[in-house]
Protein backbone atom coordinates (compact mmCIF):
# COMPACT_ATOMS: atom_id res chain seq x y z
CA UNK A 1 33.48 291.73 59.25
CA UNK A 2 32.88 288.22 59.45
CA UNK A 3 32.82 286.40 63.00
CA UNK A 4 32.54 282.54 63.09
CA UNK A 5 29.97 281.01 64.76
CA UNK A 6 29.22 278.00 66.70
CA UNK A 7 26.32 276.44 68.58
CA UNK A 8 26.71 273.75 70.73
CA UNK A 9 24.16 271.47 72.50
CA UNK A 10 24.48 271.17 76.02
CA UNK A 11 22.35 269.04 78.94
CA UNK A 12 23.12 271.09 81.62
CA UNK A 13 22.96 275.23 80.49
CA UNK A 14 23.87 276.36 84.15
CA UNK A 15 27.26 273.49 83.86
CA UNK A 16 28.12 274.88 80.71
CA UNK A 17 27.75 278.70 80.99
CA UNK A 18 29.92 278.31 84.21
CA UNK A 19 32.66 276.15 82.47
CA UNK A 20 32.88 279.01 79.27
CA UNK A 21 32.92 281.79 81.10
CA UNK A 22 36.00 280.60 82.72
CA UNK A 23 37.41 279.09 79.47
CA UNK A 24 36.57 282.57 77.82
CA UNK A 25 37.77 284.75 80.56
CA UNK A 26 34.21 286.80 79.86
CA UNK A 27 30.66 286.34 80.91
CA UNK A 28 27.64 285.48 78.78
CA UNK A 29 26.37 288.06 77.22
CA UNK A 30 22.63 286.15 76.52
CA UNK A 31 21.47 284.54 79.01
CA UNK A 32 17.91 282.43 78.77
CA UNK A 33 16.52 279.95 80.13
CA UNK A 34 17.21 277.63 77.32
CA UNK A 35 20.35 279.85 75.82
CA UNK A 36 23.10 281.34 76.14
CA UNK A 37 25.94 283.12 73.87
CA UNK A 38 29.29 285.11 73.97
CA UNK A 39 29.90 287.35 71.28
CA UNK A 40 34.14 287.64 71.63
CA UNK A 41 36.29 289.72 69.97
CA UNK A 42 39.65 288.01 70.30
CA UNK A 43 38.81 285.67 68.47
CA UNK A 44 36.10 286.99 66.92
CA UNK A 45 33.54 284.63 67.41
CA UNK A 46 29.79 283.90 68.24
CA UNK A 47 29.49 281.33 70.45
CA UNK A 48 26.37 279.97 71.97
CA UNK A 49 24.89 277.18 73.14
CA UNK A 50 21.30 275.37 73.74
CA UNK A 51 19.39 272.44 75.49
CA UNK A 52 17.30 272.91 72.23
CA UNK A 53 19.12 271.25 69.84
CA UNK A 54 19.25 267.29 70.04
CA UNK A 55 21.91 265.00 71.40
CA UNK A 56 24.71 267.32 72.92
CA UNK A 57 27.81 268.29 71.02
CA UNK A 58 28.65 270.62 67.74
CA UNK A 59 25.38 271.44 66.47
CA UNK A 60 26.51 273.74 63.98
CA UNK A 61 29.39 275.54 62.86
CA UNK A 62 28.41 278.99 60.23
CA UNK A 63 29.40 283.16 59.82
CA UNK A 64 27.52 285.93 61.21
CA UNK A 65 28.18 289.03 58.64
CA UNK A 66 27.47 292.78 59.30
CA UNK A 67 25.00 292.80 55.68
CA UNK A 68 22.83 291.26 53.83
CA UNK A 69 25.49 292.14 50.89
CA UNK A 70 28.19 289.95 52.88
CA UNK A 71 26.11 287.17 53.19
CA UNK A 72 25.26 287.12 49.26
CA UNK A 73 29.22 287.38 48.76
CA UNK A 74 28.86 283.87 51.16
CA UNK A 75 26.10 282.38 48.90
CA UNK A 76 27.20 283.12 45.53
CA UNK A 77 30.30 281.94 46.21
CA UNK A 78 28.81 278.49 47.45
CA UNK A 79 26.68 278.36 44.06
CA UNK A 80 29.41 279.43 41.38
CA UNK A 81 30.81 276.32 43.20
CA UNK A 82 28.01 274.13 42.54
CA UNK A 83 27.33 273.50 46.57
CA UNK A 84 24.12 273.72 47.48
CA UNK A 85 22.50 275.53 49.87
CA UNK A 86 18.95 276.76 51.35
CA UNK A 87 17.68 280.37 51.96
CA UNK A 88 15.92 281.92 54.59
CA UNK A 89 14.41 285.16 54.83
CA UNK A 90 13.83 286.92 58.16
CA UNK A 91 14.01 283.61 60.18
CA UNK A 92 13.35 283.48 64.03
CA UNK A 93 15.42 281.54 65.80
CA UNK A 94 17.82 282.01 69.21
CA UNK A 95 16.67 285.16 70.46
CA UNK A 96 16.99 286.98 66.74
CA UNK A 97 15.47 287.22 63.33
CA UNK A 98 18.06 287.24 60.65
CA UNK A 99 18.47 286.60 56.73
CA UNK A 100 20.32 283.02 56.28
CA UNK A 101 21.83 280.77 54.10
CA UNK A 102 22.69 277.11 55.13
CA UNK A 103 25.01 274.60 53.91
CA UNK A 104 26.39 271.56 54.76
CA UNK A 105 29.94 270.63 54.34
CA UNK A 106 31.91 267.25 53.15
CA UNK A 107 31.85 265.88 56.98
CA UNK A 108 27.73 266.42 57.41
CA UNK A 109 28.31 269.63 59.66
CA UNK A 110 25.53 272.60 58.60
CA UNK A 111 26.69 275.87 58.27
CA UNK A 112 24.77 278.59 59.12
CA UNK A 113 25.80 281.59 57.81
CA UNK A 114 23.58 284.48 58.57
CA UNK A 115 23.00 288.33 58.82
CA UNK A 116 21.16 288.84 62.60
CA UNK A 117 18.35 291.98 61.49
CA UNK A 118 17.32 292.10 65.05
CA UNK A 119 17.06 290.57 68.02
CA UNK A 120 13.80 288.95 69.54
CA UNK A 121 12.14 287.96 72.93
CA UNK A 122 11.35 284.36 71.83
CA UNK A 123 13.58 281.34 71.02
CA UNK A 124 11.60 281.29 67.78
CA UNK A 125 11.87 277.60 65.82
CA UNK A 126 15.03 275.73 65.08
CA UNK A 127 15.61 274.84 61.28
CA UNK A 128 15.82 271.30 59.89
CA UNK A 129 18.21 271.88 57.44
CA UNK A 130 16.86 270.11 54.09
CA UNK A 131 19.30 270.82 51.25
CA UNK A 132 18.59 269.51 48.08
């Protein structure tokens, strides 16, 4: 199953988690200092949202598969059609380590699209995506 994802960069985390849990009907369900994140099911979605992350607004828009074998399906998919892309293998970052593979669409947006392998007690380091 594929569930979109979005991250959003916020100023004020305690503003924002207050104003989504009331526009989601459904408390976080990661809470950090620096983080939080909803995972809904109608819509299926992964939503979270930072003070890590630069300027606030979309950060990045991407899909969190179940497998490693979903997100090839993503990635090949993106190659056969000559868009290119970067890899990352077992990459900490939000409270998980997960298998990725970025892209960034015609409007400059990156796309994360990523299989989470587990999740992690640190924020770990935010990408700069570098596509070539």
């Amino acid at each position: 199953m594929k569930r979109l994802h979005l991250h959003v960069a916020v100023e004020n985390l305690e503003q924002a988690i207050d104003f989504y849990d009331t526009l989601f009907a459904h408390s976080a369900d990661v809470v950090k200092d620096d983080y939080a994140k909803w995972m809904l099911d109608d819509p299926a979605i992964n939503f979270a949202i930072s003070k890590r992350c630069g300027k606030p607004g979309l950060n990045h828009l991407g899909f969190q598969v179940d497998s490693d074998e979903e997100l090839e399906v993503i990635r090949a998919r993106l190659q056969q059609a000559e868009i290119k892309g970067m890899e990352e293998k077992e990459q900490s970052c939000c409270y998980a380590r997960a298998n990725k593979y970025w892209t960034i669409d015609p409007a400059n947006i990156p796309w994360e699209n990523f299989h989470t392998l587990e999740a992690i007690p640190t924020f770990g380091e935010s990408t700069d995506i570098e596509i070539r």
